[in-house]
N, C-alpha and C. Protein backbone atom coordinates (compact mmCIF):
# COMPACT_ATOMS: atom_id res chain seq x y z
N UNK A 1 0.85 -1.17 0.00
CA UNK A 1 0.00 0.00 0.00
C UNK A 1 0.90 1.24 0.00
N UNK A 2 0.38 2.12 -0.76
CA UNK A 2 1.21 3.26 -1.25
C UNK A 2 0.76 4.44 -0.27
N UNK A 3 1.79 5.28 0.10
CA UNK A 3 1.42 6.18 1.16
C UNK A 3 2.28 8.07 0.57
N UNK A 4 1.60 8.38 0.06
CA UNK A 4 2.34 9.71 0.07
C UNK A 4 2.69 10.60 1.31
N UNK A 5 3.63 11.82 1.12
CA UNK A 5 4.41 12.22 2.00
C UNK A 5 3.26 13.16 2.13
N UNK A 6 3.15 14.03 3.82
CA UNK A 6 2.28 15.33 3.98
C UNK A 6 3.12 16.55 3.58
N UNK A 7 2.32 17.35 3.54
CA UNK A 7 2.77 18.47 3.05
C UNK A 7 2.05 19.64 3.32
N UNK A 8 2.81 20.67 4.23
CA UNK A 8 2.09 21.74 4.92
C UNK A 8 3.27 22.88 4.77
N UNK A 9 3.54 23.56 6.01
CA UNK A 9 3.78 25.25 5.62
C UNK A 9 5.26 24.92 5.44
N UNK A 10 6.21 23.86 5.88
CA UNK A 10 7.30 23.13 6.66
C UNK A 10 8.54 23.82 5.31
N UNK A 11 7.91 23.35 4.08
CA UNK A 11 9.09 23.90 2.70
C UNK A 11 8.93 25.30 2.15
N UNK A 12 7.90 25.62 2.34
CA UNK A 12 7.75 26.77 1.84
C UNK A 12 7.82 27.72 2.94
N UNK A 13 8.17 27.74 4.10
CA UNK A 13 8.20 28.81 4.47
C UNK A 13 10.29 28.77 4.68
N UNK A 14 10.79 27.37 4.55
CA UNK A 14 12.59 27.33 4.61
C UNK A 14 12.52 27.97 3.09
N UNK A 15 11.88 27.72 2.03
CA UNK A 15 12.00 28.38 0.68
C UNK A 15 12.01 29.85 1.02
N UNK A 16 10.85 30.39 1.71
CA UNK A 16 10.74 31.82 1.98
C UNK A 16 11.92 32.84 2.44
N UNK A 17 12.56 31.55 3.41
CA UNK A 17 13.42 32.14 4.31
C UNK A 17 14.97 32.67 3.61
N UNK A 18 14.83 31.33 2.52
CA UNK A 18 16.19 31.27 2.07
C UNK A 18 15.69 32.70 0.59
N UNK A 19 14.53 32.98 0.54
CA UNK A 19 14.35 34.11 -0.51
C UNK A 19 15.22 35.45 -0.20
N UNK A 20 14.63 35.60 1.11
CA UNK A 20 14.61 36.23 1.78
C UNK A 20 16.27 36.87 1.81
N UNK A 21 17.49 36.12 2.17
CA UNK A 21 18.25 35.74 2.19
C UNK A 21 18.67 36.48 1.01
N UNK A 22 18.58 35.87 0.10
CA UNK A 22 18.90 35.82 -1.20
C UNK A 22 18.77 37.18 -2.14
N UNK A 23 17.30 38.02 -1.55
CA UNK A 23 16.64 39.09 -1.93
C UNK A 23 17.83 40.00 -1.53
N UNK A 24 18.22 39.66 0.11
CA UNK A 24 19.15 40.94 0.71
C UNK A 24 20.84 40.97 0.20
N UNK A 25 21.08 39.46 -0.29
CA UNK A 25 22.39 39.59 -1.11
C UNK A 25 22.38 40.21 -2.29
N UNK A 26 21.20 40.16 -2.82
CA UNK A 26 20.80 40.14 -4.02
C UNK A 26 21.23 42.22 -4.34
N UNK A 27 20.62 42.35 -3.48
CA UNK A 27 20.10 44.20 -2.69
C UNK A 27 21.68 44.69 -2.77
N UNK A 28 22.64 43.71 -1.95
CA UNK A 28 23.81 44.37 -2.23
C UNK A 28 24.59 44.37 -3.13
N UNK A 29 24.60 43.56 -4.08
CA UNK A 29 25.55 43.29 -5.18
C UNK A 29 24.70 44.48 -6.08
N UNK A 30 23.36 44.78 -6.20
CA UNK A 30 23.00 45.56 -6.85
C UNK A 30 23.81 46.96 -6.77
N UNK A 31 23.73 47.30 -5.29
CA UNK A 31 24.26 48.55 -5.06
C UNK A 31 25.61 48.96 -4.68
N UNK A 32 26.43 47.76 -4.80
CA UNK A 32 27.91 48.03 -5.09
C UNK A 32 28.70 47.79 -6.04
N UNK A 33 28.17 46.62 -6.51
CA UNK A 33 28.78 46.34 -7.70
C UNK A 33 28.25 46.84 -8.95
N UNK A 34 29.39 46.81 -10.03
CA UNK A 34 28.79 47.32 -11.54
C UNK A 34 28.45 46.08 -12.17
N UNK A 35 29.22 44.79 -12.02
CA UNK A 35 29.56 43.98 -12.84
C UNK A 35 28.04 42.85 -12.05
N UNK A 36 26.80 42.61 -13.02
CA UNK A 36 25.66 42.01 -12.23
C UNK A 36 25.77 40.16 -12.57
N UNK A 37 26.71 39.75 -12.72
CA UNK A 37 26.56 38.67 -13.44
C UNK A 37 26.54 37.84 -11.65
N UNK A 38 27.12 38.12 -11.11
CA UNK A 38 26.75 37.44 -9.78
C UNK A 38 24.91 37.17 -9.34
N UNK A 39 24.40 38.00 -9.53
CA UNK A 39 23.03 38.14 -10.00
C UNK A 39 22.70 36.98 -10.44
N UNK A 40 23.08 36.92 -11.44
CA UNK A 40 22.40 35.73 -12.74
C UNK A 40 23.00 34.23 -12.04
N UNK A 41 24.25 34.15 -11.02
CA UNK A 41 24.49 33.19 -10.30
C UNK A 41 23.57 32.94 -9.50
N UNK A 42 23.31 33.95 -8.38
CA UNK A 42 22.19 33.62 -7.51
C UNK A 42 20.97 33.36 -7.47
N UNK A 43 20.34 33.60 -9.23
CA UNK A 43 18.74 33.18 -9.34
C UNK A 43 19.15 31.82 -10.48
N UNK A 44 20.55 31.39 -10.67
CA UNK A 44 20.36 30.35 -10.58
C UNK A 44 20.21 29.08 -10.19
N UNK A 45 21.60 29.43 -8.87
CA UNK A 45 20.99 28.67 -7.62
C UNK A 45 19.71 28.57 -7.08
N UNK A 46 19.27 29.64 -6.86
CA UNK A 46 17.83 29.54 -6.09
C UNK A 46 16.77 29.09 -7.14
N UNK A 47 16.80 29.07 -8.60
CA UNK A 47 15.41 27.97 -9.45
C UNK A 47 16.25 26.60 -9.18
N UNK A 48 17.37 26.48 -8.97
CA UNK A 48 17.57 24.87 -8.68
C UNK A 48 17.54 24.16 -7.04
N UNK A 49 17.83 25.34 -6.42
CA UNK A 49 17.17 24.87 -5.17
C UNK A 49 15.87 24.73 -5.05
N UNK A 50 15.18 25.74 -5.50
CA UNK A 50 13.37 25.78 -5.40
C UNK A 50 13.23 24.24 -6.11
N UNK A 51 13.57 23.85 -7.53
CA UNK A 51 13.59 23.12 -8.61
C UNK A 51 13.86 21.61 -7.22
N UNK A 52 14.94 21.09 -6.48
CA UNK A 52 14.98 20.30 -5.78
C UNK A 52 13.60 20.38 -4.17
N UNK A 53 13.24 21.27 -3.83
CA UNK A 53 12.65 21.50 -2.99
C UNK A 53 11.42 20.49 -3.61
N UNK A 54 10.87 21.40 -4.66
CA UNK A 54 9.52 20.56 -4.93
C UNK A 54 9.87 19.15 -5.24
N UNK A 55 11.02 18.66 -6.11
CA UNK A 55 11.47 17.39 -6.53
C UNK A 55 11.54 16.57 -4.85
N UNK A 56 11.58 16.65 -3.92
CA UNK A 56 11.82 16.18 -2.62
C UNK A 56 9.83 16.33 -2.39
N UNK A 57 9.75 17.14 -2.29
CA UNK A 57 7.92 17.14 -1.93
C UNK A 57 7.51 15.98 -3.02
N UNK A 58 7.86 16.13 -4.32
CA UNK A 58 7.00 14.88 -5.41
C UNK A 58 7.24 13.55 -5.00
N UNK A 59 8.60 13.50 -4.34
CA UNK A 59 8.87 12.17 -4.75
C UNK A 59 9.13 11.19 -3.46
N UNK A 60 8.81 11.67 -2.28
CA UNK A 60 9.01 11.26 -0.79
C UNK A 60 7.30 10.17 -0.60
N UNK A 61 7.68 8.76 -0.45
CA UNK A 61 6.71 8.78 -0.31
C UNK A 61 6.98 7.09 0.45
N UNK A 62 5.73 6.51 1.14
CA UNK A 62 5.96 5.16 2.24
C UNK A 62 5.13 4.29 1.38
N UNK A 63 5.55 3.20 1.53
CA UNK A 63 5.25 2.04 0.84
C UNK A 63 5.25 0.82 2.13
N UNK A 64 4.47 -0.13 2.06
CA UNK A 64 3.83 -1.39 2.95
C UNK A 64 4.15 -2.28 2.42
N UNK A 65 4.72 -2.94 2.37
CA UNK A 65 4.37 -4.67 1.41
C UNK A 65 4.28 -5.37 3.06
N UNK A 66 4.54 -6.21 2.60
CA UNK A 66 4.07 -7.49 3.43
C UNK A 66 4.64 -7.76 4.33
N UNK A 67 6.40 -7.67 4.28
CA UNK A 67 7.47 -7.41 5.46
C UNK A 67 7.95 -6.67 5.76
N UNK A 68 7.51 -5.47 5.06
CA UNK A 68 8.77 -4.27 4.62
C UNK A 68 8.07 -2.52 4.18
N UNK A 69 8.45 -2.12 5.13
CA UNK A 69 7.78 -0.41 4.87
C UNK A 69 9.05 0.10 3.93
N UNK A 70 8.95 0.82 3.06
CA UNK A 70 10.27 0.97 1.76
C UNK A 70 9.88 2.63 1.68
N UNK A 71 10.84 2.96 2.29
CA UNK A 71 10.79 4.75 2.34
C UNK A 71 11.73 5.32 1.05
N UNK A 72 10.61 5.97 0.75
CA UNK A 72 11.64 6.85 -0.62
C UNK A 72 11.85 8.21 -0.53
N UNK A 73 13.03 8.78 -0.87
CA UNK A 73 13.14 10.48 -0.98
C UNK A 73 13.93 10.83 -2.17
N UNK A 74 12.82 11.35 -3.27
CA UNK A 74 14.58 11.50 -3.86
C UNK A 74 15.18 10.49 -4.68
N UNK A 75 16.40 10.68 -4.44
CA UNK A 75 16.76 9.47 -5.14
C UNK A 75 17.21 8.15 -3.36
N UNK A 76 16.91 8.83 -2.28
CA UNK A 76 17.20 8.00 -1.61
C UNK A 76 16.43 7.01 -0.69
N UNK A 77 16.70 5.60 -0.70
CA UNK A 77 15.27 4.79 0.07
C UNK A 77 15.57 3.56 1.21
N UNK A 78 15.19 3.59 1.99
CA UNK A 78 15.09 2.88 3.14
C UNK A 78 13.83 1.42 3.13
N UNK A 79 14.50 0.62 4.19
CA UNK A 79 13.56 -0.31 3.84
C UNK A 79 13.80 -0.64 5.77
N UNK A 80 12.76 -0.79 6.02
CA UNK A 80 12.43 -1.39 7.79
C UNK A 80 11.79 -2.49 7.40
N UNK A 81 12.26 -3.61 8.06
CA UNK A 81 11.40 -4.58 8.03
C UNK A 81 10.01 -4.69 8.92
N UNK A 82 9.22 -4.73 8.67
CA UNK A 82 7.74 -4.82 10.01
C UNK A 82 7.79 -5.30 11.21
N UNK A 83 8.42 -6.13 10.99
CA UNK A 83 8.59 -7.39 12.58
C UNK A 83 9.86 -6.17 13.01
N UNK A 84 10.24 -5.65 12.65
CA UNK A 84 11.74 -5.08 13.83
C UNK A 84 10.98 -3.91 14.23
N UNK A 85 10.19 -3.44 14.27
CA UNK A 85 9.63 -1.93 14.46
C UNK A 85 9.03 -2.41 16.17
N UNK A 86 9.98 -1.37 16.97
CA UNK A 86 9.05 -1.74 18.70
C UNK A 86 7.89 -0.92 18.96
N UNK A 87 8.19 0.60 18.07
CA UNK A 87 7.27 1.39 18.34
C UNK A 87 6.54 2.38 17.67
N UNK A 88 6.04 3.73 17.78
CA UNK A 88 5.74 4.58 17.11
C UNK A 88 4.83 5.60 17.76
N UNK A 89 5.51 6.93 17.69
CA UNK A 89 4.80 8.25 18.26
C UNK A 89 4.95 9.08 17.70
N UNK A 90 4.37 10.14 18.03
CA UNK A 90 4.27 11.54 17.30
C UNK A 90 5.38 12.39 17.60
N UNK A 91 6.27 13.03 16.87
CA UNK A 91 7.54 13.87 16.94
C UNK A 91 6.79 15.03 17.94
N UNK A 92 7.62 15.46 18.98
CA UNK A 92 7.40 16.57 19.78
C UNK A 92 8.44 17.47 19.24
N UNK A 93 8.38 18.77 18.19
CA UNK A 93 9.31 19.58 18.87
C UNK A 93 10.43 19.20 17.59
N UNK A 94 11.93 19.46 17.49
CA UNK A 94 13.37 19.03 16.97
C UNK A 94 13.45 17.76 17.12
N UNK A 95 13.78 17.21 16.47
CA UNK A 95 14.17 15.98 16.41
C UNK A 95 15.82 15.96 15.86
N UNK A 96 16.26 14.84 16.15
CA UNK A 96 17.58 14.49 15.82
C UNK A 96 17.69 12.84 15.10
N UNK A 97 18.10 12.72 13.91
CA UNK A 97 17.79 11.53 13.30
C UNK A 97 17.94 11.64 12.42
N UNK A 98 17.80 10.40 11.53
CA UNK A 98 17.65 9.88 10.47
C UNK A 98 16.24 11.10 9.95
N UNK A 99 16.05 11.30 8.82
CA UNK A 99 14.57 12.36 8.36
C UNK A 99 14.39 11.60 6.94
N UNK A 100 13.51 11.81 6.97
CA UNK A 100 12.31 11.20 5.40
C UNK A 100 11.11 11.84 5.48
N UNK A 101 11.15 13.29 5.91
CA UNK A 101 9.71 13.59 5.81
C UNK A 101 9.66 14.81 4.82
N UNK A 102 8.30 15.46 4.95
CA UNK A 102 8.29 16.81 4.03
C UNK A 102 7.03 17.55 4.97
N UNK A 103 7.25 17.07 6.14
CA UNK A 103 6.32 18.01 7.20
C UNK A 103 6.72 18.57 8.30
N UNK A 104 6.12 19.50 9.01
CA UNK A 104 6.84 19.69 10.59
C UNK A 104 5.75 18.46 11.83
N UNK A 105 4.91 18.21 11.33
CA UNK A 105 4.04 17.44 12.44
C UNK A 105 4.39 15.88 11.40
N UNK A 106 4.92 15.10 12.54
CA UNK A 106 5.60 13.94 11.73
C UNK A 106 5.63 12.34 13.02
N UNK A 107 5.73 11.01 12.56
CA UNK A 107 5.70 10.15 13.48
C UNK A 107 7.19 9.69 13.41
N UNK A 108 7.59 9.62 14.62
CA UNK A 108 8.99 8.65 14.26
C UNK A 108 8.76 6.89 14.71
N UNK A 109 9.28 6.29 13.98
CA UNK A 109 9.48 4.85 14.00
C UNK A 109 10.55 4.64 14.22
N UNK A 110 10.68 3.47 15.62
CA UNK A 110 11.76 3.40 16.63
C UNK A 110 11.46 1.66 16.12
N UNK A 111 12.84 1.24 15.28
CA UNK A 111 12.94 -0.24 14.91
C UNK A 111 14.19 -1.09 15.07
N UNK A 112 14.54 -1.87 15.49
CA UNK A 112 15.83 -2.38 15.48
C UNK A 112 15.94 -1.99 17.78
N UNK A 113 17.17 -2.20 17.83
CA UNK A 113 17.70 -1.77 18.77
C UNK A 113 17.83 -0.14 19.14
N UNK A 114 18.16 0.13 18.21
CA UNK A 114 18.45 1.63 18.63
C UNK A 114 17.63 2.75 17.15
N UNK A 115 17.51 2.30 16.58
CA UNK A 115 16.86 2.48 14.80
C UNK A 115 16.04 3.40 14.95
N UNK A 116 16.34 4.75 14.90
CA UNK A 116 14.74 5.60 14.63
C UNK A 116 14.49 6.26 13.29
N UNK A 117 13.21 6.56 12.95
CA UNK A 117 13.43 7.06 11.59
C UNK A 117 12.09 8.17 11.54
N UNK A 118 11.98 9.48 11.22
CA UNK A 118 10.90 9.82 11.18
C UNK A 118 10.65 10.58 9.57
N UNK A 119 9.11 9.70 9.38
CA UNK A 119 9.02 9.88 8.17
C UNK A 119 7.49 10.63 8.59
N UNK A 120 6.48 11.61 7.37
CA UNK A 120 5.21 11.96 7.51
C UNK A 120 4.15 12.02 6.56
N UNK A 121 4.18 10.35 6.99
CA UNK A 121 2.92 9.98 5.63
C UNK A 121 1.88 10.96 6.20
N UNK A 122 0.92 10.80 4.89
CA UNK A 122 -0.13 11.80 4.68
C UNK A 122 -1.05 11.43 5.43
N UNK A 123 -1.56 9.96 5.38
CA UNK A 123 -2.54 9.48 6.10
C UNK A 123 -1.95 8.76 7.53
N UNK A 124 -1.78 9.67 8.50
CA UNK A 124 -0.91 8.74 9.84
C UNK A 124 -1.84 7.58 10.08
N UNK A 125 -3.06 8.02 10.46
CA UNK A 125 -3.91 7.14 11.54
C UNK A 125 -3.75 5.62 10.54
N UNK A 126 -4.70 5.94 9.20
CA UNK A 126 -4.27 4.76 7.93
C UNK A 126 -2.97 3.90 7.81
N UNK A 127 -1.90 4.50 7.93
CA UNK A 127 -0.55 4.43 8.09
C UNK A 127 -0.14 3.22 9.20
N UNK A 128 -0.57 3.60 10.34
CA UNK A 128 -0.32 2.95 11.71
C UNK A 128 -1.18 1.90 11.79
N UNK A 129 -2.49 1.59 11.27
CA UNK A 129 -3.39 1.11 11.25
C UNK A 129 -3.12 -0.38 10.51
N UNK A 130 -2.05 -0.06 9.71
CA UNK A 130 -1.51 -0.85 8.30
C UNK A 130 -0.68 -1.72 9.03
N UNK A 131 -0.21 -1.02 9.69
CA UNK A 131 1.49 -1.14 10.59
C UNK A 131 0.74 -2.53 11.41
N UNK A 132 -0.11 -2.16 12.07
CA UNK A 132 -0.53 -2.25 13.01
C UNK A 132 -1.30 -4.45 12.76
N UNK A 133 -1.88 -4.11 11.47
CA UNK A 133 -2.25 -5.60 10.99
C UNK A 133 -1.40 -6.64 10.67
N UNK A 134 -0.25 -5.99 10.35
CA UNK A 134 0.57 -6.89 10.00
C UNK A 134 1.56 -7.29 11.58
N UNK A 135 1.65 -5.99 12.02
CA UNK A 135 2.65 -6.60 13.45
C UNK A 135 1.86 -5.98 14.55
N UNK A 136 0.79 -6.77 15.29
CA UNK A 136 0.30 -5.95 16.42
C UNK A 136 0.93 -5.62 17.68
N UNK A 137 2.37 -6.27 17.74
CA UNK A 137 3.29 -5.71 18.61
C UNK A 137 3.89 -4.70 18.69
N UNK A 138 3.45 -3.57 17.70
CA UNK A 138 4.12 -2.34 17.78
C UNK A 138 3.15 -1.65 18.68
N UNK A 139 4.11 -0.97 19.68
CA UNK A 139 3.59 0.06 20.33
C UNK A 139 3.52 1.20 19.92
N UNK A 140 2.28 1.96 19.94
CA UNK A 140 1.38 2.89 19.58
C UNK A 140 1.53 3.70 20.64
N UNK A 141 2.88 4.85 20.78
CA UNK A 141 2.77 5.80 22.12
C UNK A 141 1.58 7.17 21.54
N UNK A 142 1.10 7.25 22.49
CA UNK A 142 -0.60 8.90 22.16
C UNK A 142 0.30 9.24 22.74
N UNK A 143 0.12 10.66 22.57
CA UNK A 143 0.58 11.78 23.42
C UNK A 143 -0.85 12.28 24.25
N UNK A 144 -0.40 13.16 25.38
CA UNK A 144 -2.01 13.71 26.35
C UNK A 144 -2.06 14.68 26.46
C-alpha cells in the first residue's frame, strides 16, 4: 500500500526564508557592484534549489508490502522490516535523526535496537493502522 508524504507550511516557508536571504544579497551586489553577473548566479541557484525542494515534496513517499515499509526520498530509500519496528509516536518539537519527511508534524518509527526514523505519511492514523495488521506488537505511544 502506497502512502504519500504530507505536506504543509514546513518547505515553503525554509524556501521563503532562504528568498529572503537571497533578496538581501541580491540588494547588495546591486548597489555596489557594476559587474551584475553574480546576479544571474544567484537566481540560478535559487530555481535549482526551489527546482529540488519541490522534486523532494514529489517524490518522498511510504510504501507497505508485506514485510517491509520501503521509504523513498529522492533518489534515496530505506527499507524497515515490520517485525523489527518496537514502536511509534508523534515527533514533539526538533528531532535528531535519520529524516524522510516533508512536514513539521511527523511520526517517528523506533525499529531495530536503537533504529529511529521519522518519516510523515499523509494518512498517519491509515498508516499505523496498516502497521498495526501486519505486526500488532508495535507500540502505539498517544501523546495527552
Amino acid at each position: 500500500m502506497l502512502f504519500y508524504a504530507k505536506k504543509d507550511w514546513f518547505f515553503p516557508v525554509v524556501l521563503l526564508f532562504v528568498a529572503l536571504i537571497y533578496g538581501g544579497v541580491s540588494l547588495i551586489i546591486l548597489f555596489t557592484e557594476d559587474d551584475l553577473n553574480a546576479l544571474y548566479g544567484l537566481a540560478i541557484v535559487f530555481c535549482l534549489l526551489t527546482f529540488l525542494f519541490w522534486l523532494i515534496q514529489k517524490t518522498t513517499s511510504y510504501r507497505i508490502g508485506n514485510h517491509e515499509i520501503i521509504c523513498r526520498m529522492f533518489f534515496l530509500k530505506k527499507s524497515i522490516p515490520i517485525n523489527s519496528i518496537r514502536s511509534i509516536e508523534k515527533a514533539n518539537g526538533m528531532y535528531v535523526g535519520r529524516k524522510m519527511n516533508t512536514a513539521w508534524k511527523c511520526i517517528i518509527v523506533k525499529y531495530n535496537t536503537y533504529d529511529e526514523l521519522l518519516i510523515s505519511p499523509d494518512e498517519e492514523l491509515r498508516f499505523i493502522e496498516t502497521l498495526l495488521a501486519i505486526n500488532p506488537k508495535i507500540y502505539v505511544k498517544t501523546t495527552s
